[in-house]
Protein backbone atom coordinates (compact mmCIF):
# COMPACT_ATOMS: atom_id res chain seq x y z
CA UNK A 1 0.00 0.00 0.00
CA UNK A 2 2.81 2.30 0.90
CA UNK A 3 4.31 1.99 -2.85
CA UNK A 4 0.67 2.77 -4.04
CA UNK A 5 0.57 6.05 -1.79
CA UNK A 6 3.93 6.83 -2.98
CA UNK A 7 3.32 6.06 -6.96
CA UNK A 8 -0.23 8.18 -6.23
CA UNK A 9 1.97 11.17 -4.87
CA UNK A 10 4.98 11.11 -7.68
CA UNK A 11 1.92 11.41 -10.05
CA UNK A 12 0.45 14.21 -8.47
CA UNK A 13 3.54 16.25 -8.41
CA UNK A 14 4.34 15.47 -12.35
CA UNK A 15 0.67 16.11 -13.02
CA UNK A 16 1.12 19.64 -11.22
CA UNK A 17 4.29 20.45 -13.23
CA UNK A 18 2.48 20.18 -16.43
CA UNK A 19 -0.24 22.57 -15.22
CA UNK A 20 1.60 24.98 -14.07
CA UNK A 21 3.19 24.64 -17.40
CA UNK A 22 6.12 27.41 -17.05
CA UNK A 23 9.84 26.64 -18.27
CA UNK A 24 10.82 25.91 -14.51
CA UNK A 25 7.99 23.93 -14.46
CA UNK A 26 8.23 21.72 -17.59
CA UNK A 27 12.86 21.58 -17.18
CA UNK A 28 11.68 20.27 -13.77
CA UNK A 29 9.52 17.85 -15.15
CA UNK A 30 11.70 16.55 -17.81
CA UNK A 31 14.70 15.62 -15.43
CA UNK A 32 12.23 14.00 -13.18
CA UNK A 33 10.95 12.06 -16.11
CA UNK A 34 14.47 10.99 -17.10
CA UNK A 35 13.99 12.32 -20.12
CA UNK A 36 17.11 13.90 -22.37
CA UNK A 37 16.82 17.95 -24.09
CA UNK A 38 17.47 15.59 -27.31
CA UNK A 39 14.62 13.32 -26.54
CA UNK A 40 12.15 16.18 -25.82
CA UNK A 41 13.42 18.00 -28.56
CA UNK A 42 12.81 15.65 -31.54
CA UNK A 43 9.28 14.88 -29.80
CA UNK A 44 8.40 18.60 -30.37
CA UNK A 45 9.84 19.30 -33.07
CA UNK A 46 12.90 21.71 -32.77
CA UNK A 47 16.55 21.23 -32.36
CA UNK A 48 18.14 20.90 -29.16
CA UNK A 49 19.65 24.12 -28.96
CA UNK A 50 16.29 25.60 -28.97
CA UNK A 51 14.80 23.52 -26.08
CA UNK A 52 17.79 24.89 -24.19
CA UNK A 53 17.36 28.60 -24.99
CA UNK A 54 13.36 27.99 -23.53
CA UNK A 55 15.13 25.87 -20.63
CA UNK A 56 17.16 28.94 -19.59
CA UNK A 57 14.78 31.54 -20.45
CA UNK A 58 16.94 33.00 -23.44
CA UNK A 59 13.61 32.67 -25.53
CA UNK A 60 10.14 32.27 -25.03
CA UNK A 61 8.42 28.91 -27.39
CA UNK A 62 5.22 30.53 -29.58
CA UNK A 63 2.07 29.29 -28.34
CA UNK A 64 1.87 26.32 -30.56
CA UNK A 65 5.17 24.91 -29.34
CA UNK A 66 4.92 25.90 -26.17
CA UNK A 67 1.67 23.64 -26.11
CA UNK A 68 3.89 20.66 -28.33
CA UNK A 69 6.56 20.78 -25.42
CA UNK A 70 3.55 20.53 -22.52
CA UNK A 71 1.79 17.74 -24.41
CA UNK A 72 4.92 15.51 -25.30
CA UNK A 73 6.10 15.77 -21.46
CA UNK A 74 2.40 14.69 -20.48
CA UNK A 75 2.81 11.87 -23.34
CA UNK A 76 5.42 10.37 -21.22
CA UNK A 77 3.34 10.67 -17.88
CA UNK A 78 0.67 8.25 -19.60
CA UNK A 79 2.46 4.75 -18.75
CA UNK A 80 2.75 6.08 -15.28
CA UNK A 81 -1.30 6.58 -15.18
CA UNK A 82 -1.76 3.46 -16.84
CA UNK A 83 -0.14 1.72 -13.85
CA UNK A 84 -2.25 3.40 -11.37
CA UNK A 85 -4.96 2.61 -13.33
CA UNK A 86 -4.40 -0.58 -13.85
CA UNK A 87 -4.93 -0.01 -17.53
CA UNK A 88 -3.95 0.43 -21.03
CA UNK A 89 -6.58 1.86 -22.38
CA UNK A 90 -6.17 5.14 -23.74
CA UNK A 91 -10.10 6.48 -23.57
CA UNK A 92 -9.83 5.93 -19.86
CA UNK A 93 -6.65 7.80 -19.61
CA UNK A 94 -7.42 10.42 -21.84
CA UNK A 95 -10.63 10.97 -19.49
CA UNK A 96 -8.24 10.87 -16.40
CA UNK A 97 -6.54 14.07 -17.88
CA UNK A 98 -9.35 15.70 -18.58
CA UNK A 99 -10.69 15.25 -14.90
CA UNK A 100 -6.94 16.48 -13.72
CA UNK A 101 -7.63 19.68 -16.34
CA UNK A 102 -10.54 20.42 -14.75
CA UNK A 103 -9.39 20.40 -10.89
CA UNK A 104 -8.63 23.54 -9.16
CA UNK A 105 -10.41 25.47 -12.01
């Protein structure tokens, strides 16, 4: 039960990193994912380089990418929801986002 309450809690926290959204936020949420700049990058669709200048606040992403780089971090949060879960189904995750969307509205 205590590995549950701990996998329920890690959750939480990445779940609140994507909301909040910001370029602390989302760098943060990256290295806790394990994830590399390069591995991010190619997801969203710009070089490496780039990723890095958001990173460190040397740019800003537009609004389109800046929603790519959100939604390809929360892509990787989706095996960890299937485990709690218990599921692979992807209707029942998708609706599991959509219910963490809506919190604290």
């Amino acid at each position: 039960m205590a590995n549950n309450n701990h996998s329920v809690q890690r959750l939480a926290e990445l779940i609140q990193l994507v909301r909040k959204g910001d370029r602390v936020s989302l760098t943060e949420l990256r290295e806790q994912l394990g994830k590399t700049r390069e591995e991010i990058a190619k997801k969203v669709g710009v070089s490496e380089n780039q990723l890095g200048h958001w990173e460190l606040g040397v740019q800003e992403p537009t609004g389109v990418y800046h929603i790519f780089w959100k939604l390809r971090l929360s892509d990787h949060i989706d095996n960890e929801i299937a485990v709690l879960l218990g599921t692979e189904n992807t209707e029942l995750i998708t609706q599991f986002w959509e219910i963490m969307w809506r919190l604290n509205e």
